[in-house]
PDB file of N, CA and C in Angstrom:
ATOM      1  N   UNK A   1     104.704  94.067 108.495  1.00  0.00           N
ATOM      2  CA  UNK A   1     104.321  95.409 108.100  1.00  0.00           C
ATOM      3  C   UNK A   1     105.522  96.169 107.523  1.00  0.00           C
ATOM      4  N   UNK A   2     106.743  95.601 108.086  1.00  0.00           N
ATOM      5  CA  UNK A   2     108.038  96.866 107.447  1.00  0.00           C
ATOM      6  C   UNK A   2     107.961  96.294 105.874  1.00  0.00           C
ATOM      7  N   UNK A   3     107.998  94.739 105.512  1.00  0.00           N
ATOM      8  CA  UNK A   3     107.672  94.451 104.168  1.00  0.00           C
ATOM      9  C   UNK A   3     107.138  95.566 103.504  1.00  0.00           C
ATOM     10  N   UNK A   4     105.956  95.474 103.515  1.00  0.00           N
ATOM     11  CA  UNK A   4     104.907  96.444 102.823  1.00  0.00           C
ATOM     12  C   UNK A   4     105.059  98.232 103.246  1.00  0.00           C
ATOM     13  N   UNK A   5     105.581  98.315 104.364  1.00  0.00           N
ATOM     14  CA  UNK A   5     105.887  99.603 104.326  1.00  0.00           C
ATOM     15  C   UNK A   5     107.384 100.108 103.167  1.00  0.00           C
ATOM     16  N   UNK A   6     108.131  99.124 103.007  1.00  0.00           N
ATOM     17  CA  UNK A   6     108.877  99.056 102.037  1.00  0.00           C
ATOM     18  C   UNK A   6     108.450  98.905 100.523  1.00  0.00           C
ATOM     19  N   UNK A   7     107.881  98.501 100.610  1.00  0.00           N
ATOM     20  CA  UNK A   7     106.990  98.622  98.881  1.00  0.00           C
ATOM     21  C   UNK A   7     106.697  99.500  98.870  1.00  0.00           C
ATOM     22  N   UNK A   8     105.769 100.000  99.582  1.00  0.00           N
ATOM     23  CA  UNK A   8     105.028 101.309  99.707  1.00  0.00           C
ATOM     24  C   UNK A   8     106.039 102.443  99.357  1.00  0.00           C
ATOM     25  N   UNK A   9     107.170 102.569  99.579  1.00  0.00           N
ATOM     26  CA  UNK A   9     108.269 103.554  99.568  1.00  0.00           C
ATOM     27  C   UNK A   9     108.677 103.111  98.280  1.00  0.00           C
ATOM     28  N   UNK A  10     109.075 102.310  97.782  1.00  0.00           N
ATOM     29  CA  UNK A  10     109.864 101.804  96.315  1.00  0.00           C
ATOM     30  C   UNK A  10     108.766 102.399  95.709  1.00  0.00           C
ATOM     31  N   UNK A  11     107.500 102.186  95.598  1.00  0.00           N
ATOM     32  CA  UNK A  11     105.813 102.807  95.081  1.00  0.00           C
ATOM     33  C   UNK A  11     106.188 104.419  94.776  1.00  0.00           C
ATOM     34  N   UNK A  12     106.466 104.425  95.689  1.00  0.00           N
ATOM     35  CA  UNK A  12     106.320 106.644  95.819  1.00  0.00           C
ATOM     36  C   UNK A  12     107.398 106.700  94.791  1.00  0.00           C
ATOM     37  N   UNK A  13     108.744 106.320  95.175  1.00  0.00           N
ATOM     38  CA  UNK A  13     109.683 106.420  94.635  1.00  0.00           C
ATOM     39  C   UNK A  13     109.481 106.469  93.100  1.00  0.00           C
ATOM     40  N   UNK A  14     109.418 105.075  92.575  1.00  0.00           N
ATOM     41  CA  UNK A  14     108.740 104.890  90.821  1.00  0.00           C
ATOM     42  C   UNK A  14     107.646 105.146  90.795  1.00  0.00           C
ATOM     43  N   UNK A  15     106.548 105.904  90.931  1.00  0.00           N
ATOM     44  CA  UNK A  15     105.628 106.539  90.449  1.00  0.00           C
ATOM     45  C   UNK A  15     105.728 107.724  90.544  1.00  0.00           C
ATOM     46  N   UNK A  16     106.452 108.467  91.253  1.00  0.00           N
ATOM     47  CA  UNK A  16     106.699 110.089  91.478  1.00  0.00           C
ATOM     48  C   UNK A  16     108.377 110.145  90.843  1.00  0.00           C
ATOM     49  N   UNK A  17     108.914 109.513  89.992  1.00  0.00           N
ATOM     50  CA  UNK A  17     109.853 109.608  90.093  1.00  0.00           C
ATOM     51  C   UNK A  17     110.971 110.387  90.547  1.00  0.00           C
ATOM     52  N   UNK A  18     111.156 109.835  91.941  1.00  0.00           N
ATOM     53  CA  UNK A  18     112.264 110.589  93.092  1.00  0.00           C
ATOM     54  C   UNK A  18     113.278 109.727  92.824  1.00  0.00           C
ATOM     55  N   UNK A  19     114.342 110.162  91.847  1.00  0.00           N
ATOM     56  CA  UNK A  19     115.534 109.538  91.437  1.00  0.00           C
ATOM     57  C   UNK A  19     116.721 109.726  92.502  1.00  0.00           C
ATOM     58  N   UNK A  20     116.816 110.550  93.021  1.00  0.00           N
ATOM     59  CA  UNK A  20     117.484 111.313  94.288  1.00  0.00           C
ATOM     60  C   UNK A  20     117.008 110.647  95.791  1.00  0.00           C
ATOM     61  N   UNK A  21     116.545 109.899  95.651  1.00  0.00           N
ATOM     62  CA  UNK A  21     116.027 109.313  97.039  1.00  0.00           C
ATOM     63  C   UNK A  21     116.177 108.006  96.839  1.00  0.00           C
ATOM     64  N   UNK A  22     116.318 107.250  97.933  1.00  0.00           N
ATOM     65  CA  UNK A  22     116.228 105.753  97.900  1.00  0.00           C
ATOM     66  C   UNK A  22     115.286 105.562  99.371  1.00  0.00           C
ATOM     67  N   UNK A  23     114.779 103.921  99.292  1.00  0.00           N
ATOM     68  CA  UNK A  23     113.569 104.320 100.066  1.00  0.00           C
ATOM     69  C   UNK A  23     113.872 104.175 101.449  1.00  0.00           C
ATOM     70  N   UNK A  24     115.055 103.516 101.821  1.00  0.00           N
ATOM     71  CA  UNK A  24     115.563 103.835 102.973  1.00  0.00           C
ATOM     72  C   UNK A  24     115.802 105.420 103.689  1.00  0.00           C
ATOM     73  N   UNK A  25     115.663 106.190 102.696  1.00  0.00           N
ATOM     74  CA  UNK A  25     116.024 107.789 102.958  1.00  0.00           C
ATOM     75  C   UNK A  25     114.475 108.286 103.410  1.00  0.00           C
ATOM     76  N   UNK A  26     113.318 107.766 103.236  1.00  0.00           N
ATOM     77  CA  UNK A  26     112.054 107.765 103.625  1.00  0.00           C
ATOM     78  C   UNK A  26     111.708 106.912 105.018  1.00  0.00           C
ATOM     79  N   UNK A  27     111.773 107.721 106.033  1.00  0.00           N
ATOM     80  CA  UNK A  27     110.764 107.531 107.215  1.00  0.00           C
ATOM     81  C   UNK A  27     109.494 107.462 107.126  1.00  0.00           C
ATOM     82  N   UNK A  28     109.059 106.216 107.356  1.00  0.00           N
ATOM     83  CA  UNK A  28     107.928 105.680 107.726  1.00  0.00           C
ATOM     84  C   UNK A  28     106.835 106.302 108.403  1.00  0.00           C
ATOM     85  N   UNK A  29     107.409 106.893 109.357  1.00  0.00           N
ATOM     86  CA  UNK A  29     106.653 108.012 110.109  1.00  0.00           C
ATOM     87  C   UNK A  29     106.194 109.063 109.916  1.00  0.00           C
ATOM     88  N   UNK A  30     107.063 109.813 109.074  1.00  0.00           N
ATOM     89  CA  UNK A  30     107.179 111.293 108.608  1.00  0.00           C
ATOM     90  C   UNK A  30     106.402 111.771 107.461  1.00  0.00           C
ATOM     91  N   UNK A  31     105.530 112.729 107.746  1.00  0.00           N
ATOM     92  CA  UNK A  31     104.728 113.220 106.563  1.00  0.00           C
ATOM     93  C   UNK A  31     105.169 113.323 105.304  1.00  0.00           C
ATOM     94  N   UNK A  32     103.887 112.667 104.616  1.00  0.00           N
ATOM     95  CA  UNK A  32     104.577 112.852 103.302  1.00  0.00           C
ATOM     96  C   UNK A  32     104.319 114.190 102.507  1.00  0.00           C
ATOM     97  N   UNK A  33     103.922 114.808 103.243  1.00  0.00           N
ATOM     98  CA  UNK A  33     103.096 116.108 102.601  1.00  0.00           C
ATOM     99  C   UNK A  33     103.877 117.643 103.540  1.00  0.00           C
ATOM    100  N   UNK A  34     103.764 118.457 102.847  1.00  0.00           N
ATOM    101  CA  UNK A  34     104.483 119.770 103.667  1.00  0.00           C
ATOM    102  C   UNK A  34     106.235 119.612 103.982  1.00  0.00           C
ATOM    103  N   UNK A  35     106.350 119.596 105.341  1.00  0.00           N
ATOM    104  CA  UNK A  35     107.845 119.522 105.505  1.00  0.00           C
ATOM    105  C   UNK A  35     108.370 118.393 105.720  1.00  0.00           C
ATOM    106  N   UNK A  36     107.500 116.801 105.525  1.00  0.00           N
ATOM    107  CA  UNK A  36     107.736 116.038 105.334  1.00  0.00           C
ATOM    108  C   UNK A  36     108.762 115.752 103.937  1.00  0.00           C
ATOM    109  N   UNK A  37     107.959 114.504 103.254  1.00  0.00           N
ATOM    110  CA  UNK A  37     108.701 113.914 102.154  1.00  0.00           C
ATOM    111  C   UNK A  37     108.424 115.501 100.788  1.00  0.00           C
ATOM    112  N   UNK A  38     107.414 116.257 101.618  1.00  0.00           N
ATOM    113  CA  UNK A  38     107.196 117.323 100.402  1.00  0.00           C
ATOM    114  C   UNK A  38     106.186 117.149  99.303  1.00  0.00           C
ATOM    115  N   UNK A  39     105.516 116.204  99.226  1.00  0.00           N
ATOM    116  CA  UNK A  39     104.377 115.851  98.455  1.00  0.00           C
ATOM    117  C   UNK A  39     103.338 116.972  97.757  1.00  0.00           C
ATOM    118  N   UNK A  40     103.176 116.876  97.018  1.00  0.00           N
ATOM    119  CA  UNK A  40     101.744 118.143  96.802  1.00  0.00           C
ATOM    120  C   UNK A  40     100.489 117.303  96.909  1.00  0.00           C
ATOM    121  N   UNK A  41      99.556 118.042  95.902  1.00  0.00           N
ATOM    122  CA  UNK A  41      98.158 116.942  96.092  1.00  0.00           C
ATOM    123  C   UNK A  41      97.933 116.677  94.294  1.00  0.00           C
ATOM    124  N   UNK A  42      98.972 116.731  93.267  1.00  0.00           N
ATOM    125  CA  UNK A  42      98.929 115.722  92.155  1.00  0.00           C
ATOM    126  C   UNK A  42      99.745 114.881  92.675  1.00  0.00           C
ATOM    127  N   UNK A  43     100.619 114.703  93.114  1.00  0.00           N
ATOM    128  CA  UNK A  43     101.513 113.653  93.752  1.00  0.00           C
ATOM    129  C   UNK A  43     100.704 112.566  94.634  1.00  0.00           C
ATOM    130  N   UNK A  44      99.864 112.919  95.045  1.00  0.00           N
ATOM    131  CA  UNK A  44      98.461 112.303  95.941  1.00  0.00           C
ATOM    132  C   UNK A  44      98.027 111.547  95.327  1.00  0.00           C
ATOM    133  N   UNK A  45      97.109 112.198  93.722  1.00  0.00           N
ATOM    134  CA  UNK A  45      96.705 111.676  93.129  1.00  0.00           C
ATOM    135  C   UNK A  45      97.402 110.954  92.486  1.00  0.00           C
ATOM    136  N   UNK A  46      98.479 110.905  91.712  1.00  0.00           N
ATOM    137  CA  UNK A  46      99.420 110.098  91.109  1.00  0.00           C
ATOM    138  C   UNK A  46      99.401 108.795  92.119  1.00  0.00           C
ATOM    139  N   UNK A  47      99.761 108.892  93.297  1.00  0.00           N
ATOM    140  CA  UNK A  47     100.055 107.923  94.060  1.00  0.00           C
ATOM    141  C   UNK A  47      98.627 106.466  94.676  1.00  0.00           C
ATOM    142  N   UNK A  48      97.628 107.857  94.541  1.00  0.00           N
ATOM    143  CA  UNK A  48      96.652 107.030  95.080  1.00  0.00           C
ATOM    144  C   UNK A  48      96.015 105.825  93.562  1.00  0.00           C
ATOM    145  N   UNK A  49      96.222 106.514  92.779  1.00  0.00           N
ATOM    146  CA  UNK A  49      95.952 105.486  91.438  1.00  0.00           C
ATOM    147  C   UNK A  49      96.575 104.078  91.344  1.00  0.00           C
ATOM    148  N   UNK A  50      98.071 104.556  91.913  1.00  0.00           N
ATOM    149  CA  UNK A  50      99.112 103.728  91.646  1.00  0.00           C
ATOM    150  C   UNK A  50      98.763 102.171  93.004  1.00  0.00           C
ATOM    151  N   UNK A  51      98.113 103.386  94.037  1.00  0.00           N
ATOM    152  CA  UNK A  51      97.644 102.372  95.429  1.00  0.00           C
ATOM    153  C   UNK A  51      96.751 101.155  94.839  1.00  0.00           C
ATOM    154  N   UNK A  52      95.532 102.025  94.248  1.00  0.00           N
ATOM    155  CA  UNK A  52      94.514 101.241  93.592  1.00  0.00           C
ATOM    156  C   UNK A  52      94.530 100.060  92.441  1.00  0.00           C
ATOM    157  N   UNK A  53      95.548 100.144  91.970  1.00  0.00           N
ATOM    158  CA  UNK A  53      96.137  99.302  90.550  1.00  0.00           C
ATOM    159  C   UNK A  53      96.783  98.803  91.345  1.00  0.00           C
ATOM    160  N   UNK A  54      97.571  98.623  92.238  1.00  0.00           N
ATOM    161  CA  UNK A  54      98.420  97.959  92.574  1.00  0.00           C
ATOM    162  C   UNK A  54      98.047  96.694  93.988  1.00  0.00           C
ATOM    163  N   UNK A  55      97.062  97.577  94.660  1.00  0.00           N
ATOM    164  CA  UNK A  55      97.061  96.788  96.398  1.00  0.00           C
ATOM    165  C   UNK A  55      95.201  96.667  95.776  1.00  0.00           C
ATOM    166  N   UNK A  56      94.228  96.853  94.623  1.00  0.00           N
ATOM    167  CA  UNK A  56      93.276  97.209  95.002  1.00  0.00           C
ATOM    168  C   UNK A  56      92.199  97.535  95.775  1.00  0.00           C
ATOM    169  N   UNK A  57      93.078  98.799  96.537  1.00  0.00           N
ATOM    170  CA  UNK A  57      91.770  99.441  97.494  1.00  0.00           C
ATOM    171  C   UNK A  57      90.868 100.287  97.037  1.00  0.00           C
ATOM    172  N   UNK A  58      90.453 100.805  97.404  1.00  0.00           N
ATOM    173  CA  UNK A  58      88.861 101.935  97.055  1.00  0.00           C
ATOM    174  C   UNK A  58      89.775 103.314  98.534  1.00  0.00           C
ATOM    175  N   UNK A  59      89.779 103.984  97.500  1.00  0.00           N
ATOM    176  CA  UNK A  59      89.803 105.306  98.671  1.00  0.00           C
ATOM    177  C   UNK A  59      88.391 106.350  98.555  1.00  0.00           C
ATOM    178  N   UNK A  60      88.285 106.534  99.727  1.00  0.00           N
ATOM    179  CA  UNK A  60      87.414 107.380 100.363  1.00  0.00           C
ATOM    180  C   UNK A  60      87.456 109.085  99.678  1.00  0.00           C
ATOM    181  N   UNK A  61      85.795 109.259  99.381  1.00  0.00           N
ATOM    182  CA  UNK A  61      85.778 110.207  99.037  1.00  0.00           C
ATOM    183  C   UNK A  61      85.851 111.620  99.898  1.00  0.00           C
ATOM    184  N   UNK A  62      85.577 110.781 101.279  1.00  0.00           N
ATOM    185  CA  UNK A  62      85.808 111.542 102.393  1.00  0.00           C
ATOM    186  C   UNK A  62      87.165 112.505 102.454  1.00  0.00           C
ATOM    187  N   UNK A  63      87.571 113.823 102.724  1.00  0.00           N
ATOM    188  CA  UNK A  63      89.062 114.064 102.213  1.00  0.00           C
ATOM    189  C   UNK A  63      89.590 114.090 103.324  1.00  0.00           C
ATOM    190  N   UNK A  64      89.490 113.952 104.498  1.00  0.00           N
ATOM    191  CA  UNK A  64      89.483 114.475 105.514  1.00  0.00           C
ATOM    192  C   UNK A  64      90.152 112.866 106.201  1.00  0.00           C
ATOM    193  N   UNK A  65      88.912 111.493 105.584  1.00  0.00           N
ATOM    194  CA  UNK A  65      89.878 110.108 105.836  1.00  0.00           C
ATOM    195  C   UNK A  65      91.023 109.842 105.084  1.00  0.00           C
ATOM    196  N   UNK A  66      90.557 110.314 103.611  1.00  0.00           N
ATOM    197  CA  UNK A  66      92.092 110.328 102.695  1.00  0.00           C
ATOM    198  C   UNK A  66      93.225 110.816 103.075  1.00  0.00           C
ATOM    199  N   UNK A  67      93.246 112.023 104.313  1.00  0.00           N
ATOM    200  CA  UNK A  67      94.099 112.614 103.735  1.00  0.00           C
ATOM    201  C   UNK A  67      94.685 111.680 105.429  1.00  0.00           C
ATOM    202  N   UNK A  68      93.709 111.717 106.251  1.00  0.00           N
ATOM    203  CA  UNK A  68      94.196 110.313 107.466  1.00  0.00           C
ATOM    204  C   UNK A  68      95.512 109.047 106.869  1.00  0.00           C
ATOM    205  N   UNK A  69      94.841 108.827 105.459  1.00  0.00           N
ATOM    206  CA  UNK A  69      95.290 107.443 105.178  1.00  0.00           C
ATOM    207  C   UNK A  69      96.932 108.254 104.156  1.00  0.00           C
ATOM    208  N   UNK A  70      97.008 108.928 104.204  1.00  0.00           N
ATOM    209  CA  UNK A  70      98.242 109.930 103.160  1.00  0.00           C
ATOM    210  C   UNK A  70      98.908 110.575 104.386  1.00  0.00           C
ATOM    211  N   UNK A  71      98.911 110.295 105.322  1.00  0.00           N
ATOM    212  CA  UNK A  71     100.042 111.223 106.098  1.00  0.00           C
ATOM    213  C   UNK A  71     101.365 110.635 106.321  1.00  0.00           C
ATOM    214  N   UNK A  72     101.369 109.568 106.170  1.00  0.00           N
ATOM    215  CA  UNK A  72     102.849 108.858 105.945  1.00  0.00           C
ATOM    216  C   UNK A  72     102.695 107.029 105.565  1.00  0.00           C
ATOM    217  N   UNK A  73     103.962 106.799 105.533  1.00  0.00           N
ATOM    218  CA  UNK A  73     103.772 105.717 104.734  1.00  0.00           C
ATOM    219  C   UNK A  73     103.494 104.531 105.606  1.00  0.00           C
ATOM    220  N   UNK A  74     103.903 104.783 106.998  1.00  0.00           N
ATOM    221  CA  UNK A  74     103.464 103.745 108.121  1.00  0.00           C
ATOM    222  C   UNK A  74     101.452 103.639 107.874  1.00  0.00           C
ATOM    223  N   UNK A  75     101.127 104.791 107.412  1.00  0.00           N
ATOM    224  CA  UNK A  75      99.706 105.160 107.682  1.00  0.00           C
ATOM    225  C   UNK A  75      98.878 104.125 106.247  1.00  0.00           C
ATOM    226  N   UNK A  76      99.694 104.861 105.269  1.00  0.00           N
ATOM    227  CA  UNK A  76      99.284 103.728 104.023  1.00  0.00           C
ATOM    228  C   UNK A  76      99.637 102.165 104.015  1.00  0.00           C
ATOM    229  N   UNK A  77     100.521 101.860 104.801  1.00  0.00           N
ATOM    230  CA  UNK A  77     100.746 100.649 104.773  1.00  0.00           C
ATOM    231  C   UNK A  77      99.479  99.818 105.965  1.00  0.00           C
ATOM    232  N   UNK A  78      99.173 100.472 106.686  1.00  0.00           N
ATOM    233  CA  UNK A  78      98.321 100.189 107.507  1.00  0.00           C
ATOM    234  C   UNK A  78      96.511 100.472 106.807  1.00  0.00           C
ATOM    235  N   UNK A  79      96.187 101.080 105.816  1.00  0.00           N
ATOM    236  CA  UNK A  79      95.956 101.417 105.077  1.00  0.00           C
ATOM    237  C   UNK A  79      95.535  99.870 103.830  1.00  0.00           C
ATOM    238  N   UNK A  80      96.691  99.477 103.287  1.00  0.00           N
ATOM    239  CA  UNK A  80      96.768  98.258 102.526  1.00  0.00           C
ATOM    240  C   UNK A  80      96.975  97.007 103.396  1.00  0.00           C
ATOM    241  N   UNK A  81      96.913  96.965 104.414  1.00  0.00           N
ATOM    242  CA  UNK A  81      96.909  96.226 105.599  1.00  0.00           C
ATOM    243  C   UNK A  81      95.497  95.470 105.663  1.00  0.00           C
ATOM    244  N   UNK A  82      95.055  96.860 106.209  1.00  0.00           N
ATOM    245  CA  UNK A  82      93.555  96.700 105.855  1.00  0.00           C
ATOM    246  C   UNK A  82      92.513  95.924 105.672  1.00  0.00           C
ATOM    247  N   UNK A  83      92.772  96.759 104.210  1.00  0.00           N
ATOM    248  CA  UNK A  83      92.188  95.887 102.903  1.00  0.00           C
ATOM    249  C   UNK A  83      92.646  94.713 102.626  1.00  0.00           C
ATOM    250  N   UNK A  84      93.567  94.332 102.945  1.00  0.00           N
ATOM    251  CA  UNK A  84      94.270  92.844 102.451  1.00  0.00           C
ATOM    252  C   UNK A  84      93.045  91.595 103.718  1.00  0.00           C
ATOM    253  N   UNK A  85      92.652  92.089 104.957  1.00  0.00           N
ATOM    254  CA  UNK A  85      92.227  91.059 105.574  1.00  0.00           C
ATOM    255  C   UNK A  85      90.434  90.580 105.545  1.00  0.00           C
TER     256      UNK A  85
END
């Protein structure tokens, strides 16, 4: 799982381009949204496209599970976990 929780971070990184961060500087744990990593909700969307093209999952129109599966990157990796079995 740290594998893929590591992609997952290189992911945010080159698709949001956070040139100032490396993905070791990203906790796994820590929200990516608010006073976390700071995320908005185009950054969401940017990211969740990038999920879908990349791991092909289907996210939920539900916002309430989306936003379950977006609270950090331990959460998305568990998330593409998932779907992979």
């Amino acid at each position: 799982m740290q594998t893929l929780e590591q992609e997952i971070k290189e992911l945010i990184i080159e698709i949001l381009e956070l040139e100032d961060i490396a993905a070791d500087d990203i906790d796994s744990a820590a929200p990516l949204f608010g006073e976390g990593l700071g995320l908005d909700s185009i950054d969401a969307l940017e990211l969740g496209v990038a999920l879908q093209k990349r791991y092909g999952i289907t996210l939920s129109a539900n916002s309430e599970e989306t936003r379950k599966h977006f609270a950090s990157v331990r959460a998305l990796a568990a998330l593409v976990a998932g779907h992979r079995q």
